[in-house]
Protein backbone atom coordinates (compact mmCIF):
# COMPACT_ATOMS: atom_id res chain seq x y z
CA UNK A 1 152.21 57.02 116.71
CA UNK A 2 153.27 58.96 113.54
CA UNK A 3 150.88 57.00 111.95
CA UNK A 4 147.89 58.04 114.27
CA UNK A 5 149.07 62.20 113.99
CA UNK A 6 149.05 61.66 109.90
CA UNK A 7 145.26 60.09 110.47
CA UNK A 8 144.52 63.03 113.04
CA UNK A 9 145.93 65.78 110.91
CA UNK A 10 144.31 64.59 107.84
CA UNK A 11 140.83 64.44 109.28
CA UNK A 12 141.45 67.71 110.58
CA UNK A 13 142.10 69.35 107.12
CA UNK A 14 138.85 67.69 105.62
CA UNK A 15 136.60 68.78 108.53
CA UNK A 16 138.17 71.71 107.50
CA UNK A 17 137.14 71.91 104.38
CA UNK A 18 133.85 70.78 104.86
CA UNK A 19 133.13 73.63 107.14
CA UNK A 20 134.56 75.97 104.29
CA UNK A 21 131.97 74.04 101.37
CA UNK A 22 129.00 74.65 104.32
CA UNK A 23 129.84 77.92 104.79
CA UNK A 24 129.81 78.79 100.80
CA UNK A 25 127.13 77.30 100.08
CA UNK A 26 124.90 78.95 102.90
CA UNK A 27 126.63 82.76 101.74
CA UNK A 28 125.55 81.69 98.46
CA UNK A 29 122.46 81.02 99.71
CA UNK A 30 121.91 84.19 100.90
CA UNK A 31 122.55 85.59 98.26
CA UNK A 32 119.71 83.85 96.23
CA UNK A 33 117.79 85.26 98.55
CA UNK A 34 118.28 88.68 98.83
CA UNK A 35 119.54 89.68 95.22
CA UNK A 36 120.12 93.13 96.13
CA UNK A 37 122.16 95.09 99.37
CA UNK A 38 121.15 98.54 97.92
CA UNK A 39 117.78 99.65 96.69
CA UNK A 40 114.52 97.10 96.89
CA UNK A 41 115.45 93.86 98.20
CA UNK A 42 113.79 90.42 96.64
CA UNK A 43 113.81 86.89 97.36
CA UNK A 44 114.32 84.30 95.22
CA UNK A 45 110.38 84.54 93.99
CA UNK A 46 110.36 88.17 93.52
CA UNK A 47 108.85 88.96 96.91
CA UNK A 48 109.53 92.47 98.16
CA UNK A 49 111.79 91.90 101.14
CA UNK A 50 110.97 94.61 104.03
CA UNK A 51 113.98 96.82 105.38
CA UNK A 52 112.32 96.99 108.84
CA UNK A 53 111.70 93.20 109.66
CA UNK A 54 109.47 93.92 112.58
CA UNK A 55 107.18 96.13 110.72
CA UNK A 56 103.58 94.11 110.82
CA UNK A 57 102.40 93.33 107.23
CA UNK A 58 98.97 93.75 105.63
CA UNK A 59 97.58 91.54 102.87
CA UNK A 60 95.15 93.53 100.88
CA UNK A 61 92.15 91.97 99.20
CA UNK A 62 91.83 93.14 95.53
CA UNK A 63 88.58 93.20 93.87
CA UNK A 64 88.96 94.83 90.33
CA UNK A 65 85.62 96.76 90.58
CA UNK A 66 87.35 98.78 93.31
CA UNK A 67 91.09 99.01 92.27
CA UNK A 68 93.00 101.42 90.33
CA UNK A 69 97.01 102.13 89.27
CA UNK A 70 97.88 105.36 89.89
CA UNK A 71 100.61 106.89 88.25
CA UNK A 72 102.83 110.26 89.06
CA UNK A 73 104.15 112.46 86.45
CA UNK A 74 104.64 109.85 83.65
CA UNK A 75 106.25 112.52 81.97
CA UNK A 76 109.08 113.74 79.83
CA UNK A 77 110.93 115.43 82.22
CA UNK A 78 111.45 112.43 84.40
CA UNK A 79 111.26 109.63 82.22
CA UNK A 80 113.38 110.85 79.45
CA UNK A 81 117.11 111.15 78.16
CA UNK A 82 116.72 114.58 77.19
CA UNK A 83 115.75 115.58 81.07
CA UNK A 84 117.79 118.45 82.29
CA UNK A 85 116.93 116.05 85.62
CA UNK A 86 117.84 112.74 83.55
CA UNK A 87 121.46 113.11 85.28
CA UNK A 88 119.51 112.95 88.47
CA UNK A 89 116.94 110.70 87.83
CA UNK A 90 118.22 108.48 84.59
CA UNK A 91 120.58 106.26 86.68
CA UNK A 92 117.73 104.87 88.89
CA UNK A 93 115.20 104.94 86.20
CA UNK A 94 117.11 102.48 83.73
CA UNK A 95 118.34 100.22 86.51
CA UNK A 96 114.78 99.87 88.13
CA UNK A 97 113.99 99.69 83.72
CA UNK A 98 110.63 101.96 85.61
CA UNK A 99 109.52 102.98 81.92
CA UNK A 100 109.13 99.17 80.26
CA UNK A 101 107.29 98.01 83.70
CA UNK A 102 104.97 101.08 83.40
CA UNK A 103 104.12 100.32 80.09
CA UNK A 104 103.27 96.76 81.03
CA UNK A 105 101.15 97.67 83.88
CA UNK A 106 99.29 100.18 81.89
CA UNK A 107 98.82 97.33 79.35
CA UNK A 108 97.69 94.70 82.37
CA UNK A 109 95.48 97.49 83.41
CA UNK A 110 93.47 97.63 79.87
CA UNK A 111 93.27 94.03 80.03
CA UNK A 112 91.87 93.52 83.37
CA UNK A 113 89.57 96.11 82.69
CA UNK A 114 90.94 98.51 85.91
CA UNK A 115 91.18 102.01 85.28
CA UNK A 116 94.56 104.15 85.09
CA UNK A 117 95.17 107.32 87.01
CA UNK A 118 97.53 110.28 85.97
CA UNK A 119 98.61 112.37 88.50
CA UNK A 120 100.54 115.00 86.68
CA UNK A 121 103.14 117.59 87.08
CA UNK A 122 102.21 121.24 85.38
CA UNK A 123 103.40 124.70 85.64
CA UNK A 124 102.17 127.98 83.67
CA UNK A 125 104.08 130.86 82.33
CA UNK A 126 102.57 132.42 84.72
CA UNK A 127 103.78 130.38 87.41
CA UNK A 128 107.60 130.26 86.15
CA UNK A 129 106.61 134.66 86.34
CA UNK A 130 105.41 134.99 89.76
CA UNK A 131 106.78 131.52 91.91
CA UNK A 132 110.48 132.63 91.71
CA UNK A 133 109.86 136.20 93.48
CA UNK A 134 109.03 133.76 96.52
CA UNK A 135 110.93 131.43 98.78
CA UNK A 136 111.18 128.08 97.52
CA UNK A 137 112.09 125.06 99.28
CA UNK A 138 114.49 122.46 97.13
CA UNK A 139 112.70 120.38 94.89
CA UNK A 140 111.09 123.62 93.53
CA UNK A 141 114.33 125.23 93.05
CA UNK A 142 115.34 122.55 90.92
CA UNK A 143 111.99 122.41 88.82
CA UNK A 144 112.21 125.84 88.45
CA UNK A 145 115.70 126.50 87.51
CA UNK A 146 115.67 123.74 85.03
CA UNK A 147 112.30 124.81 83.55
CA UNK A 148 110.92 121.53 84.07
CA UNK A 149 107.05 120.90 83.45
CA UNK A 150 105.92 123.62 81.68
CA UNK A 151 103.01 123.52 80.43
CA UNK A 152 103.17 123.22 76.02
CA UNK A 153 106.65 122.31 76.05
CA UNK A 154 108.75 119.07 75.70
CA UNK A 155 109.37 117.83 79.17
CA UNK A 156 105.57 118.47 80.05
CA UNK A 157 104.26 115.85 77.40
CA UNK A 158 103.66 112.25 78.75
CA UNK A 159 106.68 110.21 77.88
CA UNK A 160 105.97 108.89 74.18
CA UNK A 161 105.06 104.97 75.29
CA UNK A 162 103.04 105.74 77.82
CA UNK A 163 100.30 108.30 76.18
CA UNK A 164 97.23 108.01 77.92
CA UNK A 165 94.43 105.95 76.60
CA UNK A 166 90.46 104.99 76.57
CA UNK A 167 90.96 103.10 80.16
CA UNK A 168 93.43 106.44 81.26
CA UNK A 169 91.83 109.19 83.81
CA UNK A 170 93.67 112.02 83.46
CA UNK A 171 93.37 114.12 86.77
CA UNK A 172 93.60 117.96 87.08
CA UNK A 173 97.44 118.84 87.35
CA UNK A 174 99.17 119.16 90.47
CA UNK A 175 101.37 121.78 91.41
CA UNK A 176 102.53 120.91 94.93
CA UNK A 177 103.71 117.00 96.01
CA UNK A 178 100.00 115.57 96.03
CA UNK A 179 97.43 115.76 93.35
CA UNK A 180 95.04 115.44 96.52
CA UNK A 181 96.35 118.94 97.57
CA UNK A 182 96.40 120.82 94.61
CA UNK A 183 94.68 119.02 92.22
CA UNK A 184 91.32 116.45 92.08
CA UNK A 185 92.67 113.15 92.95
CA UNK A 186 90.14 112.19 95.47
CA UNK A 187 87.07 113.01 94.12
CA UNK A 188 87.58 111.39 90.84
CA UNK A 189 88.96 108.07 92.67
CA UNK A 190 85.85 108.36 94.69
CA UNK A 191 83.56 108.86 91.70
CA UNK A 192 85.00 106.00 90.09
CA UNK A 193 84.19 103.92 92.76
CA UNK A 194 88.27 103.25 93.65
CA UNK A 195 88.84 102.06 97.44
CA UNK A 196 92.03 100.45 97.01
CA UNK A 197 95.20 102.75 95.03
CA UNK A 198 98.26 100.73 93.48
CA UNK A 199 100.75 103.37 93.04
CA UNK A 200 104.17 103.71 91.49
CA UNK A 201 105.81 106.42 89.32
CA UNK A 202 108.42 109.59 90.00
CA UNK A 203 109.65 110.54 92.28
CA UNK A 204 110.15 107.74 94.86
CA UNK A 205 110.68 110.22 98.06
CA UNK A 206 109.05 113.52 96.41
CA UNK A 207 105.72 112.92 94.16
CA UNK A 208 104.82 109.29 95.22
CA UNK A 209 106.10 109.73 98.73
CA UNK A 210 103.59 112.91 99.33
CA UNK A 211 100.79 111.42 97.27
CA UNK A 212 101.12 108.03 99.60
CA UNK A 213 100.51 110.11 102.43
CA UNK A 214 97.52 111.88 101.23
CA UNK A 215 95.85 108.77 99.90
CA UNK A 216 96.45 107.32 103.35
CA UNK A 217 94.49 110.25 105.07
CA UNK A 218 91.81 110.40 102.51
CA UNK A 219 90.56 106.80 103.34
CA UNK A 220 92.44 104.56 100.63
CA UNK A 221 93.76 101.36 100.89
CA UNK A 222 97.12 101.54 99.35
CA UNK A 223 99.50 99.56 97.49
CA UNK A 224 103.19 100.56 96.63
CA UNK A 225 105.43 99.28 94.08
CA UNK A 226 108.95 99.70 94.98
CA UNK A 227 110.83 98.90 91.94
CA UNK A 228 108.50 100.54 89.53
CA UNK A 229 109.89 104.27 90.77
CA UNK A 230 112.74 105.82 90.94
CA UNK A 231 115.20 109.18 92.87
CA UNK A 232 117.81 110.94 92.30
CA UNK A 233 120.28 108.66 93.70
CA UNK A 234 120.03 105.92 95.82
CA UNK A 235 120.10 107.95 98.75
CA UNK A 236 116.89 109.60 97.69
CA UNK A 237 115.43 105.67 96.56
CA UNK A 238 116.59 104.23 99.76
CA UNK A 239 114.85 106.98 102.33
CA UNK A 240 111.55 106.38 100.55
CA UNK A 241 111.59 102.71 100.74
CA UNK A 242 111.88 103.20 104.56
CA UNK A 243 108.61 105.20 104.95
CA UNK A 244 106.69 103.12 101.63
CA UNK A 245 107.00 100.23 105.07
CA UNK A 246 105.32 102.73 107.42
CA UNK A 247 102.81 104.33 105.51
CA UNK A 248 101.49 101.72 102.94
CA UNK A 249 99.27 98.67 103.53
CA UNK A 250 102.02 96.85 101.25
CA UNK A 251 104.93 97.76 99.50
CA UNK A 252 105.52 94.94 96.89
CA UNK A 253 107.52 94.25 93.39
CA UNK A 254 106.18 94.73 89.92
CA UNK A 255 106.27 90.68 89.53
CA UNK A 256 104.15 90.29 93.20
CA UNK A 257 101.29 92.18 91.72
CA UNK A 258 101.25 91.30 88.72
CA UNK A 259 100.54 87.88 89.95
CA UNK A 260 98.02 89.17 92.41
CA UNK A 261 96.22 91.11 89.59
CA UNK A 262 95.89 88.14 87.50
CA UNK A 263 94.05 86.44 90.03
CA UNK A 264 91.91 88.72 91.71
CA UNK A 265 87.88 88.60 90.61
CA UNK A 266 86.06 91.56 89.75
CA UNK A 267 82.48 91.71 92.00
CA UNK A 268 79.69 93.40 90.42
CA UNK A 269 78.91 97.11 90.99
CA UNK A 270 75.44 97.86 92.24
């Protein structure tokens, strides 16, 4: 009998175990899978992993006669140590490393022979004069307070790696959110013959957020890269992740469309 309840016992502590090594090995797992709890989640391929699981997904068909990467405020005063926003910003920016994978997109871009929009940030003397007599909501606070984008000085200049180029469109400034708004996004994406928008760049839930919206109502197909921006703080990141999954056709990673890039044919304009 003792014999049979040392059998019984020890079976007991190895099922035991077992059931611990399953249960390890399926957390780790898991955690192959999703390689990140906070900010843009990926699986083990570098897929973009939605937040909202039931939210119905789009696959959109590039053709490189019709697509463009659109880029907000590639400039100084985001991208840049010497910020007065870089304690804001910088944290976000380096761990998303949104400066290297904008300089390799604008690269991929040249060689694919697709075109590069600016979308960028600009205030006058004259506006740092007159704005400030008025109510300002947040964002504009900070700008203004800090002195950020204006126009001939430091933090206006495109960051120093990513200077625009012969394949670069430059659009008219924006003073608002949305270069559509206040500036001549759409008609030069429509001149250009651009139907489907890739877009990344500062801020996640300010200047990309509000331009995302506007290319949405002006007909585009869009594409969003989620860890090629960045916020100030994670709070900021994570609230414009949420509505990249509403308002975009896809929200993807740098590595997903790179791969799709590669791939896609370019038909010939008529």
């Amino acid at each position: 009998m003792k014999t049979l309840t040392k059998r019984v016992t020890v079976a007991t502590a190895v099922a035991f175990v077992l059931i611990v090594l399953i249960v390890s090995i399926n957390a780790e797992s898991q955690d192959q899978r999703v390689k990140s709890k906070k900010g843009y989640a990926t699986t083990d391929s570098g897929d973009y992993v939605y937040k909202q699981t039931w939210m119905p997904k789009e696959t959109v068909e590039l053709d490189l006669a019709k697509t463009a990467l659109f880029v907000t405020d590639p400039q100084n005063d985001f991208l840049s140590e010497k910020s007065p926003a870089w304690g804001l910003v910088g944290p976000t920016v380096i761990k998303h490393k949104v400066v290297e994978k904008e300089i390799m997109l604008k690269a991929l871009a040249k060689k694919l022979g697709i075109p590069v929009f600016y979308s960028i940030h600009t205030y006058t003397p004259k506006d740092f004069e007159q704005w400030p007599k008025n109510p300002l909501n947040g964002i504009d606070k900070v700008m203004f307070n800090n002195h950020m984008f204006a126009q001939g000085e430091w933090g206006h200049e495109f960051h120093p790696d990513l200077k625009p180029d012969s394949n670069t469109i430059v659009m008219n400034p924006h003073k608002g959110l949305s270069n559509f708004w206040t500036g001549d996004a759409a008609i030069q994406l429509r001149m250009y013959g651009i139907e489907t928008i890739i877009m990344y760049g500062m801020s996640a839930n300010m200047c990309v957020e509000s331009h995302a919206r506007d290319a949405i109502e002006n007909g585009f197909e869009l594409i969003i890269i989620a860890d090629a921006t960045a916020a100030a703080g994670e709070a900021a990141y994570e609230a414009a992740l949420i509505n990249y999954e509403f308002l975009a056709m896809e929200v993807v990673t740098t590595s997903q469309i790179v791969k799709r890039l590669k791939a896609a044919k370019k038909t010939e304009k008529k």
